[in-house]
PDB file of N, CA and C in Angstrom:
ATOM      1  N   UNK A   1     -25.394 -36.312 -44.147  1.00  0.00           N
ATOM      2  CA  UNK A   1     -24.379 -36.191 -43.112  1.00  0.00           C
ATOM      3  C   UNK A   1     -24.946 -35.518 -41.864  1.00  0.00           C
ATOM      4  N   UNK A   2     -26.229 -34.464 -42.222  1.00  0.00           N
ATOM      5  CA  UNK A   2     -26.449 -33.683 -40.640  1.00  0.00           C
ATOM      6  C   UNK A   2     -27.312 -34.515 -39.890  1.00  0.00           C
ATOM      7  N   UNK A   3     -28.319 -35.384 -40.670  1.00  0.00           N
ATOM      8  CA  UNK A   3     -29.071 -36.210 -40.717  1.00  0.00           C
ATOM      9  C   UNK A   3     -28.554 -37.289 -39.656  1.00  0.00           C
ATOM     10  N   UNK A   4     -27.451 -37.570 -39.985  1.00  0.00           N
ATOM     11  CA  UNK A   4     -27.227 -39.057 -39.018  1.00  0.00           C
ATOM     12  C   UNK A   4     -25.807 -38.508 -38.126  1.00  0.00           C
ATOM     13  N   UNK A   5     -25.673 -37.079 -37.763  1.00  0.00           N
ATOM     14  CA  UNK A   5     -24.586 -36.369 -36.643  1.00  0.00           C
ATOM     15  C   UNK A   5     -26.164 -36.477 -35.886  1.00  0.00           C
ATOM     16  N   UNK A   6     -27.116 -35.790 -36.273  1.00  0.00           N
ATOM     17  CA  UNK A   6     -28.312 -35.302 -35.520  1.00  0.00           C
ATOM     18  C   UNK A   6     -28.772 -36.607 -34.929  1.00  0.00           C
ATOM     19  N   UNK A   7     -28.862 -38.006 -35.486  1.00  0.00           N
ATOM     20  CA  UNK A   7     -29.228 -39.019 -34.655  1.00  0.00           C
ATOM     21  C   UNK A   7     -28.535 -39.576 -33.510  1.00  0.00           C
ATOM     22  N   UNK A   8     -27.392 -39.213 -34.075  1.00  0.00           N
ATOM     23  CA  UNK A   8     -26.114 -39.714 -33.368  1.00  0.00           C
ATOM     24  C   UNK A   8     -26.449 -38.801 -32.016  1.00  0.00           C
ATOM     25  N   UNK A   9     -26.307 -37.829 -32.497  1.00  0.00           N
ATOM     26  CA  UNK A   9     -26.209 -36.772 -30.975  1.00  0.00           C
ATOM     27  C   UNK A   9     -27.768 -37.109 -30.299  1.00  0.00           C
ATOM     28  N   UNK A  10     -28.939 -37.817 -30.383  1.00  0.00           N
ATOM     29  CA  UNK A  10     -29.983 -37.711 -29.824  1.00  0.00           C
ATOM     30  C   UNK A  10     -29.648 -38.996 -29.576  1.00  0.00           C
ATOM     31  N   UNK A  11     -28.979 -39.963 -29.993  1.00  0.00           N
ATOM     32  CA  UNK A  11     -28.857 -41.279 -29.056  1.00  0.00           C
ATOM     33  C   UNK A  11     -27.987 -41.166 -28.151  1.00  0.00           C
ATOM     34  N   UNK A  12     -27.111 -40.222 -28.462  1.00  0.00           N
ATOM     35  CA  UNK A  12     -25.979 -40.297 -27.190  1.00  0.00           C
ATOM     36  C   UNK A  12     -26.639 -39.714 -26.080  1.00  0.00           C
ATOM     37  N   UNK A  13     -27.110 -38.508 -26.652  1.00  0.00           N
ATOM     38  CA  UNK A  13     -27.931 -37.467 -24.782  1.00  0.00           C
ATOM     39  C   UNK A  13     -29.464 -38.844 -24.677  1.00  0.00           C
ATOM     40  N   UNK A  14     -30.198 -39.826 -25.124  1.00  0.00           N
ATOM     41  CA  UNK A  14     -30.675 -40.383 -24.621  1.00  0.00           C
ATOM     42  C   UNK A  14     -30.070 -41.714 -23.908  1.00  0.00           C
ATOM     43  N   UNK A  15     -29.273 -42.274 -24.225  1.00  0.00           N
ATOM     44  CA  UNK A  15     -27.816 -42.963 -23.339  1.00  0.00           C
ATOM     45  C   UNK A  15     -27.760 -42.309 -21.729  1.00  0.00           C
ATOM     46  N   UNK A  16     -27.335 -40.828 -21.671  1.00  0.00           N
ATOM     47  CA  UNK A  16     -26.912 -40.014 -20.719  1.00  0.00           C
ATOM     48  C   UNK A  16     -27.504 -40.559 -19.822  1.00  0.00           C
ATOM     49  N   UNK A  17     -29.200 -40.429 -20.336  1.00  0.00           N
ATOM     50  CA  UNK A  17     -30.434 -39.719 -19.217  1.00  0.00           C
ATOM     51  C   UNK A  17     -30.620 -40.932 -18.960  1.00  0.00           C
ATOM     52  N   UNK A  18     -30.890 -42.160 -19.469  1.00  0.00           N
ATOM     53  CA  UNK A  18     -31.040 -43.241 -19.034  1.00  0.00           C
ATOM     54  C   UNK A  18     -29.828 -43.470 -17.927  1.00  0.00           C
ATOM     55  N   UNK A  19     -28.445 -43.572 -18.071  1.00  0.00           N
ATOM     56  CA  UNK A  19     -27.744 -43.883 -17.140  1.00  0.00           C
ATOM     57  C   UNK A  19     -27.409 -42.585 -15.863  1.00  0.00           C
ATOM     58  N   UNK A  20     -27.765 -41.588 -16.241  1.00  0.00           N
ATOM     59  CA  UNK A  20     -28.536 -40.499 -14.885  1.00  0.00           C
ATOM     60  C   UNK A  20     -29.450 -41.332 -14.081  1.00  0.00           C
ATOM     61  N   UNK A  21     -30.650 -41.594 -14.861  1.00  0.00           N
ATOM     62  CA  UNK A  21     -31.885 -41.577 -14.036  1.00  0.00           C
ATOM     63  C   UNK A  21     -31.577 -43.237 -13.659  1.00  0.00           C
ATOM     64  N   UNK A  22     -30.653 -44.121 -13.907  1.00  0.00           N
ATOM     65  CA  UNK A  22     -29.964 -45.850 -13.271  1.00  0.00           C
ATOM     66  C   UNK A  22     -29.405 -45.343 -11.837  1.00  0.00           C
ATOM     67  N   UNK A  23     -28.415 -44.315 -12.112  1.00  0.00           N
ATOM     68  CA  UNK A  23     -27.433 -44.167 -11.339  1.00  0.00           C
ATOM     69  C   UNK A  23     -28.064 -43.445  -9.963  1.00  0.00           C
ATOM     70  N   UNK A  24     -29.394 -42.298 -10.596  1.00  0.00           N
ATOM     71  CA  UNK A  24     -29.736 -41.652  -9.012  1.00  0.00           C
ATOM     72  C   UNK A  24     -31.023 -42.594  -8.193  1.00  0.00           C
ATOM     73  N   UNK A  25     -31.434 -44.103  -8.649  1.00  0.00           N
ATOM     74  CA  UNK A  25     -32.282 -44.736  -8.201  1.00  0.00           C
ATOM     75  C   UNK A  25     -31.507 -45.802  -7.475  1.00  0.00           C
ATOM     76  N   UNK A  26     -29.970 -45.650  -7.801  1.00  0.00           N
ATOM     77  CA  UNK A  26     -28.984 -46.719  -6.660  1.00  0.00           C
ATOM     78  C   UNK A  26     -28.363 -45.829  -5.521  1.00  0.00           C
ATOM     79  N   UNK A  27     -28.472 -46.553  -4.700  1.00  0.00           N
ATOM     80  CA  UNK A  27     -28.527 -45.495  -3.036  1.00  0.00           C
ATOM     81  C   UNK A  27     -26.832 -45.595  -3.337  1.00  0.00           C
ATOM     82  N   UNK A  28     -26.152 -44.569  -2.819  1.00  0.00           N
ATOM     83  CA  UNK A  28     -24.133 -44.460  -2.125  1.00  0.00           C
ATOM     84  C   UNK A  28     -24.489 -43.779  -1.698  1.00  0.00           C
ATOM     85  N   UNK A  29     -24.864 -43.213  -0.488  1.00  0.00           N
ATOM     86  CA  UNK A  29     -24.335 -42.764   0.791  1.00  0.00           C
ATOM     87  C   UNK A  29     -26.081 -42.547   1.757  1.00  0.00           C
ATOM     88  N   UNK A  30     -24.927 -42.419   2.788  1.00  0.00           N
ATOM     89  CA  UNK A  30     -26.496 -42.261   3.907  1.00  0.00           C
ATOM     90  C   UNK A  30     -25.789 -42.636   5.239  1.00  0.00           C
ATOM     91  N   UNK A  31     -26.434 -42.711   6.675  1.00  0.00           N
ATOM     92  CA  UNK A  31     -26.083 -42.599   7.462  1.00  0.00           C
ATOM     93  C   UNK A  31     -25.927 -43.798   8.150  1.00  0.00           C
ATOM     94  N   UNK A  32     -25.311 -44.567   9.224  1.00  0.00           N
ATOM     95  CA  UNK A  32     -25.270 -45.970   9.494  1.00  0.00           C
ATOM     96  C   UNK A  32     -26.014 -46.078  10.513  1.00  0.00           C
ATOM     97  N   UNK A  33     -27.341 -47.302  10.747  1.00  0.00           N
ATOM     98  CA  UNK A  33     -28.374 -47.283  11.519  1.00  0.00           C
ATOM     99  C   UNK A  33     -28.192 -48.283  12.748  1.00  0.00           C
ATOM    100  N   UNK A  34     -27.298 -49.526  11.988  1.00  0.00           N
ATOM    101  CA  UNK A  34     -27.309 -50.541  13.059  1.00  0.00           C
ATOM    102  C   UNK A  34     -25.919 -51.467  11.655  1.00  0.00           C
ATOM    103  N   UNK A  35     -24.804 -52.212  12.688  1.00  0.00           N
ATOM    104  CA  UNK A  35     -24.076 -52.586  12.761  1.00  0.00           C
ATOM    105  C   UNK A  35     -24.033 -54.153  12.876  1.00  0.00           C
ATOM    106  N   UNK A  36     -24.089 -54.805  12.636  1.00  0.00           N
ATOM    107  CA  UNK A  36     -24.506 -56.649  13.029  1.00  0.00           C
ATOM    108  C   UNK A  36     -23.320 -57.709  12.082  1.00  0.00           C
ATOM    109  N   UNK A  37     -23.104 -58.299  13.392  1.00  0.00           N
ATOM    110  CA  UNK A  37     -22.442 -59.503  13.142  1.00  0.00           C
ATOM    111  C   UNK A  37     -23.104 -60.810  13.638  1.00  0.00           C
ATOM    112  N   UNK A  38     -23.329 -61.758  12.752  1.00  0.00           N
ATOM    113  CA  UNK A  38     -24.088 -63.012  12.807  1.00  0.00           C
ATOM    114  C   UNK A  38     -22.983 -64.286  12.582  1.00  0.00           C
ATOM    115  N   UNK A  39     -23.099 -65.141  13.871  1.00  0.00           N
ATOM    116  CA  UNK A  39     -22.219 -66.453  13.397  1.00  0.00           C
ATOM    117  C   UNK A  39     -23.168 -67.240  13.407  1.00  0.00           C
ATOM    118  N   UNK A  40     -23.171 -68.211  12.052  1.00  0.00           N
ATOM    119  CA  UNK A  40     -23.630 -69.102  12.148  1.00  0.00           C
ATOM    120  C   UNK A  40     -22.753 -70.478  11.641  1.00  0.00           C
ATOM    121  N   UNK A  41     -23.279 -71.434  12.588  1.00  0.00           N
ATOM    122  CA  UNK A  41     -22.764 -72.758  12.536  1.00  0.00           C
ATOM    123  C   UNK A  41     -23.272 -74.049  12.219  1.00  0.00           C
ATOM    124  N   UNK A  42     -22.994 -75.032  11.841  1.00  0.00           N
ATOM    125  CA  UNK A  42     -23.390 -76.372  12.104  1.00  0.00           C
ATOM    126  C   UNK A  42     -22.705 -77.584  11.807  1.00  0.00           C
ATOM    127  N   UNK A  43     -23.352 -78.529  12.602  1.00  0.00           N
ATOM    128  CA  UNK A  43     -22.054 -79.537  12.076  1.00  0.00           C
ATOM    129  C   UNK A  43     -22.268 -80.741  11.379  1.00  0.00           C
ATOM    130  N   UNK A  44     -21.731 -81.349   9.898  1.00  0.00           N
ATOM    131  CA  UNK A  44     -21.976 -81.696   8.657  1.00  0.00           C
ATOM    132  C   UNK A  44     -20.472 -82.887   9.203  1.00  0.00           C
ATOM    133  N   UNK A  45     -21.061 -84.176   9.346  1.00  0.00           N
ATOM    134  CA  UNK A  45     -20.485 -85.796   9.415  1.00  0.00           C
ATOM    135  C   UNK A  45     -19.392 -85.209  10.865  1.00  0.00           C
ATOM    136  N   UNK A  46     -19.796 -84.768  11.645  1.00  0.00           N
ATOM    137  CA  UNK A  46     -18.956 -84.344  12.705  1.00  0.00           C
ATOM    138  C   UNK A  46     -17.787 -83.338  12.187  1.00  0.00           C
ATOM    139  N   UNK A  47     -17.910 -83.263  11.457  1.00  0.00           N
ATOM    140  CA  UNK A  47     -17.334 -81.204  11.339  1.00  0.00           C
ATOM    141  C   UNK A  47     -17.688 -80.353  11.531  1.00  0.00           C
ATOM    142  N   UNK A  48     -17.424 -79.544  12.194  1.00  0.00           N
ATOM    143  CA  UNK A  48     -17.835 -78.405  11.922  1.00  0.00           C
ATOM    144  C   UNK A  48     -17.972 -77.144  11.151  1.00  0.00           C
ATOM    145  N   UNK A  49     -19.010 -76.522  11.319  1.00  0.00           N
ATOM    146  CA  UNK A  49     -18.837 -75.549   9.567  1.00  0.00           C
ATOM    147  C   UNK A  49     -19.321 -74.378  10.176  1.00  0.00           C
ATOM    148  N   UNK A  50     -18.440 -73.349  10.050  1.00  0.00           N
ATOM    149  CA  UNK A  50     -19.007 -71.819  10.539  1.00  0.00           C
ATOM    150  C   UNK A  50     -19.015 -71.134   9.481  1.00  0.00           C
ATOM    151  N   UNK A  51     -19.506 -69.940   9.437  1.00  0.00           N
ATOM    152  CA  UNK A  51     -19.918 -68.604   8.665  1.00  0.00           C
ATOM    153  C   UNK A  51     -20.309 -66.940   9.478  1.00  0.00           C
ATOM    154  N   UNK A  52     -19.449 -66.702   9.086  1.00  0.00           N
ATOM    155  CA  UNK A  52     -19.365 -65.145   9.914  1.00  0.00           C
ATOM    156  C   UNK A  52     -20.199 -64.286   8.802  1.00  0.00           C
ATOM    157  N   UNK A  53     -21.712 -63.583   9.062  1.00  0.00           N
ATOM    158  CA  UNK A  53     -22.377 -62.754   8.095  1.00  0.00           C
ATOM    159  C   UNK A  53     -21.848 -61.121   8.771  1.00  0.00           C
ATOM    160  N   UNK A  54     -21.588 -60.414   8.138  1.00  0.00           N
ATOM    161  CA  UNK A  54     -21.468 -59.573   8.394  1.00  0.00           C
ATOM    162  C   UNK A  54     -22.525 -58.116   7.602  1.00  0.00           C
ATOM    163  N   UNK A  55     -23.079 -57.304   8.272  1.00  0.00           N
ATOM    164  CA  UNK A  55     -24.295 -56.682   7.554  1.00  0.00           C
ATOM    165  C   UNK A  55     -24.404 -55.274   8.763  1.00  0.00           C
ATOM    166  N   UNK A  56     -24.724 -54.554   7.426  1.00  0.00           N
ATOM    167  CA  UNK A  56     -25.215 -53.004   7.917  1.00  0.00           C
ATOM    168  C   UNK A  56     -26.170 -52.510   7.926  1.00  0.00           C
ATOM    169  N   UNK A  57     -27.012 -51.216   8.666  1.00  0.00           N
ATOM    170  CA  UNK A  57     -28.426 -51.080   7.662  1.00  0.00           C
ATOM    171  C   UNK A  57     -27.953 -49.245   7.795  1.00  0.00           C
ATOM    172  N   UNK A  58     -28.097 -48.883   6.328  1.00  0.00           N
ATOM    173  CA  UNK A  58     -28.331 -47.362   5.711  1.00  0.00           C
ATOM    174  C   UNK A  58     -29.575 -46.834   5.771  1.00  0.00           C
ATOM    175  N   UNK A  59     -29.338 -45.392   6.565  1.00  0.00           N
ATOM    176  CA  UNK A  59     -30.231 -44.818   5.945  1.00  0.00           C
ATOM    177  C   UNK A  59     -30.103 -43.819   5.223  1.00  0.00           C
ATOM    178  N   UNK A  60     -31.045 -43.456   3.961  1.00  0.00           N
ATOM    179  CA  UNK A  60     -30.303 -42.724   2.811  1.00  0.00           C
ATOM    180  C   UNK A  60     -31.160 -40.757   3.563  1.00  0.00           C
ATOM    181  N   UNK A  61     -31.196 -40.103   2.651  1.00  0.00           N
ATOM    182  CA  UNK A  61     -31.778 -38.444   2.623  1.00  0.00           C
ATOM    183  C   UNK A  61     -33.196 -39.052   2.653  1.00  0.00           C
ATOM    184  N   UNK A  62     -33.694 -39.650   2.076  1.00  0.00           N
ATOM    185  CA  UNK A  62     -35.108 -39.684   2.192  1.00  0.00           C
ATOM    186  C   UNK A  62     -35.934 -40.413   2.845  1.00  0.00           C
ATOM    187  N   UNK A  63     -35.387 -41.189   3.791  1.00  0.00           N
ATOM    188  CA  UNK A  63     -35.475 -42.109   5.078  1.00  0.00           C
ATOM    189  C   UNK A  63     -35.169 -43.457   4.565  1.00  0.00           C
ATOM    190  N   UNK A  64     -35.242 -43.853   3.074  1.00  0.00           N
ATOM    191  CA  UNK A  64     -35.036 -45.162   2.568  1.00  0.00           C
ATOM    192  C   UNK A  64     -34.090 -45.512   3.448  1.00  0.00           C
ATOM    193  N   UNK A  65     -33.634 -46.962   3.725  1.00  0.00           N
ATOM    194  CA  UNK A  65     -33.330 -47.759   4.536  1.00  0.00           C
ATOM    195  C   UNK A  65     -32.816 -49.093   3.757  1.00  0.00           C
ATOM    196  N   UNK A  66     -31.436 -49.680   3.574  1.00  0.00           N
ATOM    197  CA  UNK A  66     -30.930 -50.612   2.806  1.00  0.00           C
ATOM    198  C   UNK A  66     -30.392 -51.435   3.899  1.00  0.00           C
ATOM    199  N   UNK A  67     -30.391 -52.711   3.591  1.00  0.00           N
ATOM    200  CA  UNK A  67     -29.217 -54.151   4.585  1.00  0.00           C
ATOM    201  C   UNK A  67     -27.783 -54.035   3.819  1.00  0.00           C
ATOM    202  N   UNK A  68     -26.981 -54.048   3.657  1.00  0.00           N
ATOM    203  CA  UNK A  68     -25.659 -54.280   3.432  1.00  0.00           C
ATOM    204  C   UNK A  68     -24.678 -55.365   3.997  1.00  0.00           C
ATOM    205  N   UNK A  69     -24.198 -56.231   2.917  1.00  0.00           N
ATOM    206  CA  UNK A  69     -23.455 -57.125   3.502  1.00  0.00           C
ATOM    207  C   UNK A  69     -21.997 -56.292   3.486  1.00  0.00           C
ATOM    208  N   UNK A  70     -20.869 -57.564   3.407  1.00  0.00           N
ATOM    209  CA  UNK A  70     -20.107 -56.942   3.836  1.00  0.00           C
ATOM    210  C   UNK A  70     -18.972 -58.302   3.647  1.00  0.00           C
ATOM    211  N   UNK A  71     -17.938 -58.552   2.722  1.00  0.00           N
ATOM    212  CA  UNK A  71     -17.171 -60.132   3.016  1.00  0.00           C
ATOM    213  C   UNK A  71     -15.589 -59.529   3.039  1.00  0.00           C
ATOM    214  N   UNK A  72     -14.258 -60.454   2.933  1.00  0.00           N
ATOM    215  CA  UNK A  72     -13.237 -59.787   2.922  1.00  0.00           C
ATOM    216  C   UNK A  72     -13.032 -59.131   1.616  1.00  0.00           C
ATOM    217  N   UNK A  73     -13.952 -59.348   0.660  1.00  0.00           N
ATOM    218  CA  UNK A  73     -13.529 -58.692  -0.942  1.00  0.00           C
ATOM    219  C   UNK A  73     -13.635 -57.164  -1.270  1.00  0.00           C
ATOM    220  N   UNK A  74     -14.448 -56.835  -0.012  1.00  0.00           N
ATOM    221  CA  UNK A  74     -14.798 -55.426   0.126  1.00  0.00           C
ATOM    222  C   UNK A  74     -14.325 -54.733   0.443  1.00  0.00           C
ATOM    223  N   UNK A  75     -13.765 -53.202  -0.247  1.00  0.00           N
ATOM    224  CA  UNK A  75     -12.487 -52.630  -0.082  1.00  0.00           C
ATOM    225  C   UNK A  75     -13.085 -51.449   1.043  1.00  0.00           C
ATOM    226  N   UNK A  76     -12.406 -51.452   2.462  1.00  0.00           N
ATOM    227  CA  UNK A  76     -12.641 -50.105   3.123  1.00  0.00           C
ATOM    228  C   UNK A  76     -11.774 -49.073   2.632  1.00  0.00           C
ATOM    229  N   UNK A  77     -11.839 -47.911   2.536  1.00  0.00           N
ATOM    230  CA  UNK A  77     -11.285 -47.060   2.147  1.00  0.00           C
ATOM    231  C   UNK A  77     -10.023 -45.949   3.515  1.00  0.00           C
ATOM    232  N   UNK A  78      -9.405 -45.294   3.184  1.00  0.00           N
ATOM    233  CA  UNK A  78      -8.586 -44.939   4.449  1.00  0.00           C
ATOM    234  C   UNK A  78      -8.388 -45.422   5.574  1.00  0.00           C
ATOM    235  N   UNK A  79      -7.814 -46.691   5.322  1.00  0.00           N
ATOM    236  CA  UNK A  79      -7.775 -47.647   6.426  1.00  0.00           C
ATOM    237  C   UNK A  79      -8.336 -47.527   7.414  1.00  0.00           C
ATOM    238  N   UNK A  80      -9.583 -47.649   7.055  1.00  0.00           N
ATOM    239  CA  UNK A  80     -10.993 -47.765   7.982  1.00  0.00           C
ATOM    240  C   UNK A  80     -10.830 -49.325   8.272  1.00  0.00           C
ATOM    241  N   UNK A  81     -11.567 -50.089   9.569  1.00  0.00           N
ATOM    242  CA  UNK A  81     -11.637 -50.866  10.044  1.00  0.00           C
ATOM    243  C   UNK A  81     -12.687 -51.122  10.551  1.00  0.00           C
ATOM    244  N   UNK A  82     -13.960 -52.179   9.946  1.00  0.00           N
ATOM    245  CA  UNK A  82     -15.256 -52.341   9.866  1.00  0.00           C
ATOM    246  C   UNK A  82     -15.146 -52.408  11.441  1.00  0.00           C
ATOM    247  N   UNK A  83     -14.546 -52.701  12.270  1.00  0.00           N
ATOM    248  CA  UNK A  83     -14.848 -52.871  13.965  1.00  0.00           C
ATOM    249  C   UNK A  83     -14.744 -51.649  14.150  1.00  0.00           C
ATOM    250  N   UNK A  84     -14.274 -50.239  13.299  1.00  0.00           N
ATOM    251  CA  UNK A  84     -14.314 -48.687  13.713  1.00  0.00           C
ATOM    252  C   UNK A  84     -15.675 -48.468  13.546  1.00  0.00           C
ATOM    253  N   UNK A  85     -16.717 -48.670  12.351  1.00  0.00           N
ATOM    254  CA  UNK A  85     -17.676 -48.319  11.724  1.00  0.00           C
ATOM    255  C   UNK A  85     -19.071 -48.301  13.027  1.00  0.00           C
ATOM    256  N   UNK A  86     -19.743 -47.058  13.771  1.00  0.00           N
ATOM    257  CA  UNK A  86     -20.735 -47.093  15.178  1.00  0.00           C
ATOM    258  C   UNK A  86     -21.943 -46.151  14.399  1.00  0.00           C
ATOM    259  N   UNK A  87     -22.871 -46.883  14.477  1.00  0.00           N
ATOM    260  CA  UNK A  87     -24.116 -45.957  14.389  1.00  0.00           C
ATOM    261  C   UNK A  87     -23.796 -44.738  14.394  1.00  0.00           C
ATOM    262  N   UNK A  88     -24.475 -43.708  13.697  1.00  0.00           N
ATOM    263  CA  UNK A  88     -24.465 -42.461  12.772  1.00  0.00           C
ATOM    264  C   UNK A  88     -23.302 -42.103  12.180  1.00  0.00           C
ATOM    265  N   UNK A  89     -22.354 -43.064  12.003  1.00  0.00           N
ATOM    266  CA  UNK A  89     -21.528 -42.437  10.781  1.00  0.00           C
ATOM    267  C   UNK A  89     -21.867 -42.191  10.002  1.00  0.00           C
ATOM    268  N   UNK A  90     -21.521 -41.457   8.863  1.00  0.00           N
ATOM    269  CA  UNK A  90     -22.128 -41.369   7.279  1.00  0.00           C
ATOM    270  C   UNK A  90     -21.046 -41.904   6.598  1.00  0.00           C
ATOM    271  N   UNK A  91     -21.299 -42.470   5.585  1.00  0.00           N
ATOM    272  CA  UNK A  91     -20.863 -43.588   4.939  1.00  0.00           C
ATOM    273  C   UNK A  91     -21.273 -43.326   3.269  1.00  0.00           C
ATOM    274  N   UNK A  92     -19.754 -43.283   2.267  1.00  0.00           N
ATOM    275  CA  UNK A  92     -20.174 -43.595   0.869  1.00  0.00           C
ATOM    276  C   UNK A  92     -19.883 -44.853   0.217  1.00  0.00           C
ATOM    277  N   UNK A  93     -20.722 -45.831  -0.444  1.00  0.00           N
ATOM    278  CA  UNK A  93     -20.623 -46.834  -0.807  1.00  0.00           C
ATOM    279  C   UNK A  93     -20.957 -47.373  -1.713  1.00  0.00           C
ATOM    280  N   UNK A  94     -20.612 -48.119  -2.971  1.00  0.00           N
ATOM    281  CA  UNK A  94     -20.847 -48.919  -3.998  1.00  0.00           C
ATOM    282  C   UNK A  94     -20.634 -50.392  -3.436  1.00  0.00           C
ATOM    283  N   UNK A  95     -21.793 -50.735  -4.266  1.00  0.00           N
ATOM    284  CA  UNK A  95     -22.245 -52.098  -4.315  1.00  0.00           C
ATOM    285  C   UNK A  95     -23.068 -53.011  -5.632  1.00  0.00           C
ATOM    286  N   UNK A  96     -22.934 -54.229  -5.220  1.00  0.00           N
ATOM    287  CA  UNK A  96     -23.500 -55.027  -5.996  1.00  0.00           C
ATOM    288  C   UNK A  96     -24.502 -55.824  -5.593  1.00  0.00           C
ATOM    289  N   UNK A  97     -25.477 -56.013  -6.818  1.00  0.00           N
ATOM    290  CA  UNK A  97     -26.670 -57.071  -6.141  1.00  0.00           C
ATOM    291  C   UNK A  97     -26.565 -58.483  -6.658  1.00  0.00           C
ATOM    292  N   UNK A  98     -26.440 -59.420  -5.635  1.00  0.00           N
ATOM    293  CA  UNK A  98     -26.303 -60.625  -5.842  1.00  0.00           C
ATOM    294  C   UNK A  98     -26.887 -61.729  -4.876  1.00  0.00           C
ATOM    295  N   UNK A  99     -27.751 -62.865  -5.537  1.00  0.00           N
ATOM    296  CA  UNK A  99     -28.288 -63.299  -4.903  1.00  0.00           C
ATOM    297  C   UNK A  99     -29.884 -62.397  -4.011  1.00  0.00           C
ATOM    298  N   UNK A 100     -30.120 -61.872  -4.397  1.00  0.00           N
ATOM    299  CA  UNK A 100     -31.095 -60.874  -3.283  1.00  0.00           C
ATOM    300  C   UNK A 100     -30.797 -60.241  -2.614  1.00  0.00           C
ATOM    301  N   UNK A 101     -29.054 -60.161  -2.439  1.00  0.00           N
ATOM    302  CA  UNK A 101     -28.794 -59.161  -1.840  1.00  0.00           C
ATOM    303  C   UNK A 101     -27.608 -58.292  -1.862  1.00  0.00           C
ATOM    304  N   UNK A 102     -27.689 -56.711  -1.224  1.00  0.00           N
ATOM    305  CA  UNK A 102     -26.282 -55.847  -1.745  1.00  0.00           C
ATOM    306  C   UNK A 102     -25.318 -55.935  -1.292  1.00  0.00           C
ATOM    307  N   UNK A 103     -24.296 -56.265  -1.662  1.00  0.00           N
ATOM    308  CA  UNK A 103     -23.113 -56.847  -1.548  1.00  0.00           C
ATOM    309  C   UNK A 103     -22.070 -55.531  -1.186  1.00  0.00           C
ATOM    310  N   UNK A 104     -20.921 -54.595  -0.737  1.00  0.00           N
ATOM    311  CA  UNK A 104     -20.142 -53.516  -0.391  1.00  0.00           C
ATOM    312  C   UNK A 104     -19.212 -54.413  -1.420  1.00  0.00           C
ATOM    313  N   UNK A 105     -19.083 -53.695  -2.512  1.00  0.00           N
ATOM    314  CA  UNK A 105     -17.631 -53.761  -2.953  1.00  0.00           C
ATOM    315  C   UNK A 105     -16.700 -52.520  -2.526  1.00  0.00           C
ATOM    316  N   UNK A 106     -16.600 -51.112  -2.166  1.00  0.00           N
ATOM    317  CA  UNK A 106     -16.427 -50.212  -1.664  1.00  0.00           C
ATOM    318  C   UNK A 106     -17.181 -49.600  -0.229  1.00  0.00           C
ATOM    319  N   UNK A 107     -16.172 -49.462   0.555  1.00  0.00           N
ATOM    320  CA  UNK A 107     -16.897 -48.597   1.818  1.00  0.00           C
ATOM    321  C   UNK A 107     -16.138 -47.468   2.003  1.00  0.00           C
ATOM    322  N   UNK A 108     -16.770 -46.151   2.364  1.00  0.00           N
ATOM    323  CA  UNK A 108     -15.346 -44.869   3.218  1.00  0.00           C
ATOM    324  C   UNK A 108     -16.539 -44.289   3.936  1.00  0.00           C
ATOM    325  N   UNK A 109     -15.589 -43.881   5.103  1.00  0.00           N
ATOM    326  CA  UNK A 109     -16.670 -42.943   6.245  1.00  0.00           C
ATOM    327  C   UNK A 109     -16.363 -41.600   5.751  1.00  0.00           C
ATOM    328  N   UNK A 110     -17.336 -40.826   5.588  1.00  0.00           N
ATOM    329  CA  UNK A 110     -17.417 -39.376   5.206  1.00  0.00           C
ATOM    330  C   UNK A 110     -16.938 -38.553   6.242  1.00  0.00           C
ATOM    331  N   UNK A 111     -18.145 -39.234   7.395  1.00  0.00           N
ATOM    332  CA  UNK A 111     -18.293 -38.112   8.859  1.00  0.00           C
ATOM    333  C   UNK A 111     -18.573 -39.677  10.045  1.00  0.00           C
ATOM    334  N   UNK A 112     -17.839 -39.377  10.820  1.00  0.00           N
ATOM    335  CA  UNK A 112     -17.768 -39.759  12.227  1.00  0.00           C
ATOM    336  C   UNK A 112     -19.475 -39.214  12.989  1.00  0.00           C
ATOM    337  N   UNK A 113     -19.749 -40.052  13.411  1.00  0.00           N
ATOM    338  CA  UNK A 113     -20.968 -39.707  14.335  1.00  0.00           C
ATOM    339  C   UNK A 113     -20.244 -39.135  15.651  1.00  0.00           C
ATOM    340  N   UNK A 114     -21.153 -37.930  16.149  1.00  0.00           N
ATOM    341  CA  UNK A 114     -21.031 -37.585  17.719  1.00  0.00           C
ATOM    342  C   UNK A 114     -20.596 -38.560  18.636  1.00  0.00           C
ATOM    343  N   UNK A 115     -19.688 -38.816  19.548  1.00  0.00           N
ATOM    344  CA  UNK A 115     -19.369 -39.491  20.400  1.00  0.00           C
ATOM    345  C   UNK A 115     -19.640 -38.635  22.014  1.00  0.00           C
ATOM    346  N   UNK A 116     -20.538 -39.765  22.404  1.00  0.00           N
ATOM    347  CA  UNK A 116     -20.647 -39.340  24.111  1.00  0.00           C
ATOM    348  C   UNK A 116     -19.628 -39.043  24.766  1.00  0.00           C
TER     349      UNK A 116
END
């Protein structure tokens, strides 16, 4: 019985540390570097076909630097309004990787950047 509490308890605290050391190698938060909206278009048997990309770039505490998309599925938080969001805000965020790239399922502004 102490035998397999004692395994039990060394698989669970090795569980922990593994999803510690997952969780502090995925960037949420950092400061906002640059702001970009991209339309792109073309036209397919005389239609036309648009696509609005929308994308951020983070920078985290240690200068790392991420792209961030951004679609309507992505929840802003305190009715924030991505046309509010200006270089050096700080920003906390979860995301997903898909396709090659990180996707905002969550956005909230922490801190407002200095305004001139």
């Amino acid at each position: 019985m102490r035998k397999a509490l004692g395994i039990s308890l060394a698989a669970l605290f090795i569980l922990l540390m593994a999803s510690a050391a997952d969780a502090a190698r995925r960037p949420h938060e950092g400061k906002i570097i640059r702001v970009e909206t991209v339309e792109k278009s073309a036209d397919v048997a005389g239609e036309k076909i648009s696509n609005v990309e929308h994308s951020m770039v983070i920078q985290g505490e240690k200068g790392d630097q991420w792209t961030l998309y951004w679609d309507d599925t992505t929840k802003f938080k305190h009715d924030l309004v991505p046309s509010e969001l200006k270089e050096g805000d700080r920003v906390h965020f979860d995301f997903v990787e898909k396709n090659g790239r990180m996707w905002l399922t969550e956005l909230r502004r922490t801190k407002k950047a200095d305004r001139d």
